[in-house]
PDB file of N, CA and C in Angstrom:
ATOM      1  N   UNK A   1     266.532  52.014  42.891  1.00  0.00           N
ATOM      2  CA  UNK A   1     267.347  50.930  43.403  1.00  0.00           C
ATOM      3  C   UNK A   1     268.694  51.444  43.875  1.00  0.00           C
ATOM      4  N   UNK A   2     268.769  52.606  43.789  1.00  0.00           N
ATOM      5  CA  UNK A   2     270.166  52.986  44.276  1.00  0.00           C
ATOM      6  C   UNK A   2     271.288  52.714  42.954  1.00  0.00           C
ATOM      7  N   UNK A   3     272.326  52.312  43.164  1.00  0.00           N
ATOM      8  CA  UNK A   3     273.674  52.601  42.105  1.00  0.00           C
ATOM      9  C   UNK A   3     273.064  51.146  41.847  1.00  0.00           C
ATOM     10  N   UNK A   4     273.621  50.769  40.261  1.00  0.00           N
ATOM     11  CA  UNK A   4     273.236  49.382  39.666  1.00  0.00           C
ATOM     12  C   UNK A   4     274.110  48.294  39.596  1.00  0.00           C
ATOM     13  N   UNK A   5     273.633  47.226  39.819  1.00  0.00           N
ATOM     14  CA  UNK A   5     274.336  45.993  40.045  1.00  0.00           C
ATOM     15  C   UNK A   5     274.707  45.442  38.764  1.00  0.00           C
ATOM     16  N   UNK A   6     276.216  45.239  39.359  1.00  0.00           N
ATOM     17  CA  UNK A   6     276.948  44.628  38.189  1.00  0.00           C
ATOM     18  C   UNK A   6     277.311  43.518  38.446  1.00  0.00           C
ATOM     19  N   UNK A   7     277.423  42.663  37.435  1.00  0.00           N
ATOM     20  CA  UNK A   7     277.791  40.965  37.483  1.00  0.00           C
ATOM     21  C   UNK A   7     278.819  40.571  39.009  1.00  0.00           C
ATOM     22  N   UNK A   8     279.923  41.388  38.639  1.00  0.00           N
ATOM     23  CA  UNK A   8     280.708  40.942  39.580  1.00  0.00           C
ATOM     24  C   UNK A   8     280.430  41.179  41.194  1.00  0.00           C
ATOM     25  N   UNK A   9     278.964  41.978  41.531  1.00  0.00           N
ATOM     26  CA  UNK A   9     278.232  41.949  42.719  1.00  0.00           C
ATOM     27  C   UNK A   9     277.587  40.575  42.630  1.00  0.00           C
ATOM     28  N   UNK A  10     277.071  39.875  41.774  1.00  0.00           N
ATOM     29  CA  UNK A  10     275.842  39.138  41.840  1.00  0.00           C
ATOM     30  C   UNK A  10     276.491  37.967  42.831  1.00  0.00           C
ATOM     31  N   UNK A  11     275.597  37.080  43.142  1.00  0.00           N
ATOM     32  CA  UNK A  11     275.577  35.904  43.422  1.00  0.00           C
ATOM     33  C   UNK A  11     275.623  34.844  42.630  1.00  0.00           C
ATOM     34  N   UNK A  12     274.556  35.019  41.590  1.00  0.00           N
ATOM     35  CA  UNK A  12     274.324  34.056  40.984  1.00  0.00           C
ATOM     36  C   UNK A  12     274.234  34.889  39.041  1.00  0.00           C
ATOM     37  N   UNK A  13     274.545  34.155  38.502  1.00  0.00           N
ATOM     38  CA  UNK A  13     274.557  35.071  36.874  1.00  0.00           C
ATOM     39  C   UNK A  13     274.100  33.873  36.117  1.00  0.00           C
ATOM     40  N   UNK A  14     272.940  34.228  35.272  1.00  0.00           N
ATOM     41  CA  UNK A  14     272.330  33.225  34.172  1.00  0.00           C
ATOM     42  C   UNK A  14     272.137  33.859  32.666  1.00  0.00           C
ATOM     43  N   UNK A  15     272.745  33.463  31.618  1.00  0.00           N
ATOM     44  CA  UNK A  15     272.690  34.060  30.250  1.00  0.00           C
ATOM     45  C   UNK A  15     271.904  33.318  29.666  1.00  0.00           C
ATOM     46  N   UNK A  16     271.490  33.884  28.345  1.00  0.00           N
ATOM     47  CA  UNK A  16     271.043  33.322  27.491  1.00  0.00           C
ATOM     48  C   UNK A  16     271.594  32.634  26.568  1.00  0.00           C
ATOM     49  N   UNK A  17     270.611  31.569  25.646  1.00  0.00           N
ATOM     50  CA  UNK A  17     271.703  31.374  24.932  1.00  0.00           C
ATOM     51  C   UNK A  17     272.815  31.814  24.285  1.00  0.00           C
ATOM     52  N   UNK A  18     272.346  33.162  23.481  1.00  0.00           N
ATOM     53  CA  UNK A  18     273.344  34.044  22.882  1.00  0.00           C
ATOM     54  C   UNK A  18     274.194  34.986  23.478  1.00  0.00           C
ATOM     55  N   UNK A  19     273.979  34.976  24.657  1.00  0.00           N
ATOM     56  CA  UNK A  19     274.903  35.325  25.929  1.00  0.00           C
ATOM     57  C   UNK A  19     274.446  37.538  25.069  1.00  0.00           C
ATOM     58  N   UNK A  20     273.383  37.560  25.131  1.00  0.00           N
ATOM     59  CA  UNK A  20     273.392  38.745  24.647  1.00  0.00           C
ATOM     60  C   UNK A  20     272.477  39.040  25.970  1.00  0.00           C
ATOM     61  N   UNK A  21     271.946  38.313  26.691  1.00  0.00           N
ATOM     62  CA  UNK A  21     270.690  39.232  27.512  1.00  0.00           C
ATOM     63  C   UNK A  21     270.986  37.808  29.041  1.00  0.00           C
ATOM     64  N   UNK A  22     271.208  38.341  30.252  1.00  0.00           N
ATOM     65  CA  UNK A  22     271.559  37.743  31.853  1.00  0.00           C
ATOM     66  C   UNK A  22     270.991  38.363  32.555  1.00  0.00           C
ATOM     67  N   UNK A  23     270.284  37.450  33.513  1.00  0.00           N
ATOM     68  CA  UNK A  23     269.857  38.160  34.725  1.00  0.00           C
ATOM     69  C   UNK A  23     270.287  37.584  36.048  1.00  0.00           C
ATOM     70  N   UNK A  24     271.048  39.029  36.829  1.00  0.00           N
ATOM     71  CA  UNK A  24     272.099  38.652  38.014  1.00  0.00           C
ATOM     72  C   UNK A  24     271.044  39.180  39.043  1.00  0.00           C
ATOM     73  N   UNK A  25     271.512  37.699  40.048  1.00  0.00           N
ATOM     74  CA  UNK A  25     270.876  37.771  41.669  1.00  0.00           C
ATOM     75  C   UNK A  25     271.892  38.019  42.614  1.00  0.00           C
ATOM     76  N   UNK A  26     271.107  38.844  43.669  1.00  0.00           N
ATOM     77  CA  UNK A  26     272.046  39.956  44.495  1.00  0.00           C
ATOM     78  C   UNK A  26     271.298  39.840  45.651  1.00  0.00           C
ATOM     79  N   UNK A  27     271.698  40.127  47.005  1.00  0.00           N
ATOM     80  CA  UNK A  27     271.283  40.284  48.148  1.00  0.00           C
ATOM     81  C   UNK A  27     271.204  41.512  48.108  1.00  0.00           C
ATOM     82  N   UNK A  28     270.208  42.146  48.484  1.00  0.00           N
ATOM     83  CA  UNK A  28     269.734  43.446  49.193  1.00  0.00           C
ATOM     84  C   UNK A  28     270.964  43.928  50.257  1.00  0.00           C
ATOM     85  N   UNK A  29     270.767  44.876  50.948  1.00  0.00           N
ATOM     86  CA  UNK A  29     271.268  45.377  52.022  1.00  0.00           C
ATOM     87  C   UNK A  29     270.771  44.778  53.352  1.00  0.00           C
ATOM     88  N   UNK A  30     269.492  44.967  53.631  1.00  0.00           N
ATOM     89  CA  UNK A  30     268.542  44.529  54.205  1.00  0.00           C
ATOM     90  C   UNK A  30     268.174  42.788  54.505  1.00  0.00           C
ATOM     91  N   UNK A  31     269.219  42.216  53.770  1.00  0.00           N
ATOM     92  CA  UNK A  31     269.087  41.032  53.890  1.00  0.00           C
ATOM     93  C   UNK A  31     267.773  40.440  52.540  1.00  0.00           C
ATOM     94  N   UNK A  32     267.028  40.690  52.253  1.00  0.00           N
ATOM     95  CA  UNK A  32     266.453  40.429  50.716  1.00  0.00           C
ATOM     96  C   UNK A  32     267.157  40.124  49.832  1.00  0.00           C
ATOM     97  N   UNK A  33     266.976  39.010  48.801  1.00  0.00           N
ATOM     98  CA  UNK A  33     266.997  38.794  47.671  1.00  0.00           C
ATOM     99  C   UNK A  33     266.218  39.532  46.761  1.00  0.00           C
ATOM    100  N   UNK A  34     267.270  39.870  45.724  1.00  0.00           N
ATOM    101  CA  UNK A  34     266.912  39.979  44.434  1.00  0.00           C
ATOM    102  C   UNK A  34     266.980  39.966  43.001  1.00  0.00           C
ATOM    103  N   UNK A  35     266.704  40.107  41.636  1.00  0.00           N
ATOM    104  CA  UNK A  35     267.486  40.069  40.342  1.00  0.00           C
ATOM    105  C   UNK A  35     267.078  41.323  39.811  1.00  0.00           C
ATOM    106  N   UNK A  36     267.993  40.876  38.576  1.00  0.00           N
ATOM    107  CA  UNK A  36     267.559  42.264  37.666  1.00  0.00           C
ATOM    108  C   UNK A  36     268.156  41.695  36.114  1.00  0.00           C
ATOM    109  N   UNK A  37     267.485  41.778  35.431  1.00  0.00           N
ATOM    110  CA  UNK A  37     268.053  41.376  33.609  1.00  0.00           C
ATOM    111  C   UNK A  37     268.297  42.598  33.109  1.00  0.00           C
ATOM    112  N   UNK A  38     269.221  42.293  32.883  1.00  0.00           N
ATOM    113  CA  UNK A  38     270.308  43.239  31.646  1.00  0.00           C
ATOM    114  C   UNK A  38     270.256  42.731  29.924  1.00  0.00           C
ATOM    115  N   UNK A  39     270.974  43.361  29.014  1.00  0.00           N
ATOM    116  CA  UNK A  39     270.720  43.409  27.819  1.00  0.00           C
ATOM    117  C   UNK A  39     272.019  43.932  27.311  1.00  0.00           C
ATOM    118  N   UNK A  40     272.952  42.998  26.426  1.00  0.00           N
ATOM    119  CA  UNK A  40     273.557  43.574  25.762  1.00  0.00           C
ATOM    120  C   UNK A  40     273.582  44.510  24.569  1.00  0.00           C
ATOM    121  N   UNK A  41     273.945  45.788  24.641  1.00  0.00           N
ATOM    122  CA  UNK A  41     273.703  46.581  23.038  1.00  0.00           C
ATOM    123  C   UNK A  41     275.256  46.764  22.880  1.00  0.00           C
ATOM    124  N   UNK A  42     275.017  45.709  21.735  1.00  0.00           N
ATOM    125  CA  UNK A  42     276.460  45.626  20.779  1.00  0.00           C
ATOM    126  C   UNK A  42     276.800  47.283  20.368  1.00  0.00           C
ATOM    127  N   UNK A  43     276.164  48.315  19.925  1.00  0.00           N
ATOM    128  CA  UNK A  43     276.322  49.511  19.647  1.00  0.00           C
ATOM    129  C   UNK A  43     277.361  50.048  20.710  1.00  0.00           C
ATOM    130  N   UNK A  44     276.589  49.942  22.009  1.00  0.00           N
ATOM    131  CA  UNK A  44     277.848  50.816  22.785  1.00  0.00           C
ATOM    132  C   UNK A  44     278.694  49.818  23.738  1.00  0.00           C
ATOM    133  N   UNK A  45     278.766  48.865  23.293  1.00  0.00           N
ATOM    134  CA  UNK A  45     279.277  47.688  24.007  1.00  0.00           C
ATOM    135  C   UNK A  45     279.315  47.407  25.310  1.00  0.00           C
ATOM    136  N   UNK A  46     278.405  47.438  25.780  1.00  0.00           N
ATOM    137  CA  UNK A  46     278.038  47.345  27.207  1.00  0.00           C
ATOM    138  C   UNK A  46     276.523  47.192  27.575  1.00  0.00           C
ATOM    139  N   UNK A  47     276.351  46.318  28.945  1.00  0.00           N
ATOM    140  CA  UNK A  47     275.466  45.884  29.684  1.00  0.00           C
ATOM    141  C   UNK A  47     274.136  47.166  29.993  1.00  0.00           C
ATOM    142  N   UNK A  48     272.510  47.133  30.126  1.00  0.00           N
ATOM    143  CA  UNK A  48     272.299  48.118  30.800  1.00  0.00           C
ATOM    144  C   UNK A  48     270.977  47.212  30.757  1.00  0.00           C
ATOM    145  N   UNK A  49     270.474  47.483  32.208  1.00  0.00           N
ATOM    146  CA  UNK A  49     269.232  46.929  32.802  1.00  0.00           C
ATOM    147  C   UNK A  49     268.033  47.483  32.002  1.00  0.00           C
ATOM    148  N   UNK A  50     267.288  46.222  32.107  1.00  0.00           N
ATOM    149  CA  UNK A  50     265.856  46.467  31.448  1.00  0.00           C
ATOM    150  C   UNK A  50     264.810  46.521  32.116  1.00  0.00           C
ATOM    151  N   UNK A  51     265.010  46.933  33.690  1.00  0.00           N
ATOM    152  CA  UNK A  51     264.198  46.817  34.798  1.00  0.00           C
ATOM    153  C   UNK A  51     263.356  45.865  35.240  1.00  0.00           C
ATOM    154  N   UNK A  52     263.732  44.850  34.550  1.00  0.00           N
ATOM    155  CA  UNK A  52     262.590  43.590  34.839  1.00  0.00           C
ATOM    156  C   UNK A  52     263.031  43.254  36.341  1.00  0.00           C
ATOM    157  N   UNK A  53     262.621  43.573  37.126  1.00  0.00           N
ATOM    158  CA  UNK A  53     262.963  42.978  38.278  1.00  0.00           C
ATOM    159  C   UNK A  53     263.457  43.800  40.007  1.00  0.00           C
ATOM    160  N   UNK A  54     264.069  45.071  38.504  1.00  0.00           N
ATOM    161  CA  UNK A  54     264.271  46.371  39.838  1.00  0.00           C
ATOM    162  C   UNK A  54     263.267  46.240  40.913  1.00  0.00           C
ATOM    163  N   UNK A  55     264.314  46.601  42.048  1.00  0.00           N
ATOM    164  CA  UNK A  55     263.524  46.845  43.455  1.00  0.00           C
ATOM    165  C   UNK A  55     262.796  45.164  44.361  1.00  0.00           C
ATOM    166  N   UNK A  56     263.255  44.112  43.537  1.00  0.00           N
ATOM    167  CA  UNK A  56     262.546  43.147  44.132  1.00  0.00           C
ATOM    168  C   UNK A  56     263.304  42.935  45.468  1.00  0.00           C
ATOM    169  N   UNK A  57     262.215  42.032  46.691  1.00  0.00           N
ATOM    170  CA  UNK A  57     262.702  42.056  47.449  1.00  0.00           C
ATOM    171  C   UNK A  57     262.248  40.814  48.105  1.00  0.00           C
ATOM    172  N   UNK A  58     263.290  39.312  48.118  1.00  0.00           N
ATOM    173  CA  UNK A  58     262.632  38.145  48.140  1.00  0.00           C
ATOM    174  C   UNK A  58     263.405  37.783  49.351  1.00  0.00           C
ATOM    175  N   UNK A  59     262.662  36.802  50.014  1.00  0.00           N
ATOM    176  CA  UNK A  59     262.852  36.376  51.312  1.00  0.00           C
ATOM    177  C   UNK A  59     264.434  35.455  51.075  1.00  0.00           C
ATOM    178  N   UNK A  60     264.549  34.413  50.059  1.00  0.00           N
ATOM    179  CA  UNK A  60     265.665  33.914  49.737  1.00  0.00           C
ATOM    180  C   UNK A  60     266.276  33.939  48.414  1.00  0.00           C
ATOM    181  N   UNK A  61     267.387  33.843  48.143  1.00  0.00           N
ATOM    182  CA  UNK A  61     267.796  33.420  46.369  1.00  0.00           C
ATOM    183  C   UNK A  61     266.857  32.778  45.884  1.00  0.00           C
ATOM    184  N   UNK A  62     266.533  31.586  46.277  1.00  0.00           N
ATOM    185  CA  UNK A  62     265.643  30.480  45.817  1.00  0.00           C
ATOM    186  C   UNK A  62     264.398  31.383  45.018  1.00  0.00           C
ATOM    187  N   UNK A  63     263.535  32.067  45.914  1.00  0.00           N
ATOM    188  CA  UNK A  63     262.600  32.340  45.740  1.00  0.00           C
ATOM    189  C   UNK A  63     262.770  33.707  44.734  1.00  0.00           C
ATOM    190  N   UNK A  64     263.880  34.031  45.160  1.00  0.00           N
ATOM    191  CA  UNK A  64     263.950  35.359  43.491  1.00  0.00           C
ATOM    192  C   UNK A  64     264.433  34.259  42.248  1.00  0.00           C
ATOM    193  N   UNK A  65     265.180  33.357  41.998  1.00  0.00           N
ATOM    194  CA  UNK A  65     265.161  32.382  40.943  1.00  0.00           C
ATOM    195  C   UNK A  65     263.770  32.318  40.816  1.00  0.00           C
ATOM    196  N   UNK A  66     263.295  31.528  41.091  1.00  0.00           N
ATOM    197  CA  UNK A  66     261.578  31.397  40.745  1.00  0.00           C
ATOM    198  C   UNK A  66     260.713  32.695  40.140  1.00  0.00           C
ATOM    199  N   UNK A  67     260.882  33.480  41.265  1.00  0.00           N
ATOM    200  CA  UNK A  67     260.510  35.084  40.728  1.00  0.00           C
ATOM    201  C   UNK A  67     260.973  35.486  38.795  1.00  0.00           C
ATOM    202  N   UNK A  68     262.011  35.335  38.871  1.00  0.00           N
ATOM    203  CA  UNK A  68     262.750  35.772  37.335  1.00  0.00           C
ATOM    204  C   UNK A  68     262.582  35.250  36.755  1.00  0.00           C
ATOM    205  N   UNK A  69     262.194  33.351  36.922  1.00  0.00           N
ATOM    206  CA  UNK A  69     261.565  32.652  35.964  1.00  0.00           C
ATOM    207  C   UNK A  69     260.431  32.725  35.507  1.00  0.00           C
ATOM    208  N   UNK A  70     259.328  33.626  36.346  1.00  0.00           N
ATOM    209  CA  UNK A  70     258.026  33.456  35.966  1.00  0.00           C
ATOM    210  C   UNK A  70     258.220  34.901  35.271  1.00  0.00           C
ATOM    211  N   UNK A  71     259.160  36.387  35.500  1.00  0.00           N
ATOM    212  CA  UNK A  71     259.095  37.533  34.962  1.00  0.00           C
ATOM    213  C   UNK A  71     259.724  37.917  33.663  1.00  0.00           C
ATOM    214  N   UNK A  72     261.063  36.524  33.975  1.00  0.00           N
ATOM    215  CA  UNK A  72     261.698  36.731  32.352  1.00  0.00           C
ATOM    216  C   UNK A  72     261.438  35.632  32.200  1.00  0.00           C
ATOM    217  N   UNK A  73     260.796  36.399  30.441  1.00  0.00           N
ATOM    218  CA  UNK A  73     260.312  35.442  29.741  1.00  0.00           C
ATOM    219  C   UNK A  73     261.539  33.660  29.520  1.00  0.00           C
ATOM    220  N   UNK A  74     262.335  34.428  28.662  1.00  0.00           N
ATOM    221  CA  UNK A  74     263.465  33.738  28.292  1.00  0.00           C
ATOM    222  C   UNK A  74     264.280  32.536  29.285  1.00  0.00           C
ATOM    223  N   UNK A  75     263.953  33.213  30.309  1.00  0.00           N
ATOM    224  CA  UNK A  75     264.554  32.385  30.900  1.00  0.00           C
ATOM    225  C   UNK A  75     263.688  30.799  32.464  1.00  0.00           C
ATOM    226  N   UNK A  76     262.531  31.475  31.586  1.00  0.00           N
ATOM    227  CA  UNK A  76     261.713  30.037  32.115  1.00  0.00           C
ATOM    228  C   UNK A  76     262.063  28.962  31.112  1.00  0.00           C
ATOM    229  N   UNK A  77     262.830  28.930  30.169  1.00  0.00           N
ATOM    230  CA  UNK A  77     262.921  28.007  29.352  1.00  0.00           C
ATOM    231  C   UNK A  77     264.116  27.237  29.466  1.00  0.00           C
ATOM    232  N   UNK A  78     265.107  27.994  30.405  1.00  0.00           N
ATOM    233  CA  UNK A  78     266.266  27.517  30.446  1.00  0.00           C
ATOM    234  C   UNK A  78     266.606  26.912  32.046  1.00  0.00           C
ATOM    235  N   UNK A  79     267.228  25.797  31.868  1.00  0.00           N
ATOM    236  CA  UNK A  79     268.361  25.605  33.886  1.00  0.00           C
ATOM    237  C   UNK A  79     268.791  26.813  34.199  1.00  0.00           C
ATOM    238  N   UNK A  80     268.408  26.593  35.620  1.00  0.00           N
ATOM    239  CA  UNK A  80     269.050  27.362  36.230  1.00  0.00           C
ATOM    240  C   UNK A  80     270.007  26.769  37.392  1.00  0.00           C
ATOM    241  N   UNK A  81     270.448  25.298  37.179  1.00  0.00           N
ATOM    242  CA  UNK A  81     271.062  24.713  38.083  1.00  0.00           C
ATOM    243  C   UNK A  81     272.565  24.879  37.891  1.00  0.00           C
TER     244      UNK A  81
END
């Protein structure tokens, strides 16, 4: 995926409840949508992707929301409005 996307790239940012695990949507270069979920480890205090999602490449936001809902688990359970 090239260098990794950080929140303050995203478009759109959705946490969990415990605000320990988010997955941020990003426009491609190319004009594609996409996400990627991250994971907080309290150990080294900082964010690091869990690849759920690396490399996606969706025609709109819309349709990578949908995408991340059906790939992360966690977060088919939650709004994403």
């Amino acid at each position: 995926m090239g260098r990794r996307m950080q929140e303050g790239e995203a478009l759109k940012t959705i946490y969990d409840c415990d605000l320990k695990k988010r997955v941020c949507f990003y426009q491609n270069s190319d004009g594609t949508f996409g996400f990627l979920e991250w994971k907080f480890w309290a150990e080294e205090d900082s964010w690091a992707p869990t690849r759920i999602g690396q490399g996606s490449r969706l025609s709109t936001i819309e349709d990578a929301i949908r995408e991340a809902r059906v790939r992360v688990e966690w977060l088919g359970s939650l709004s994403t409005d």
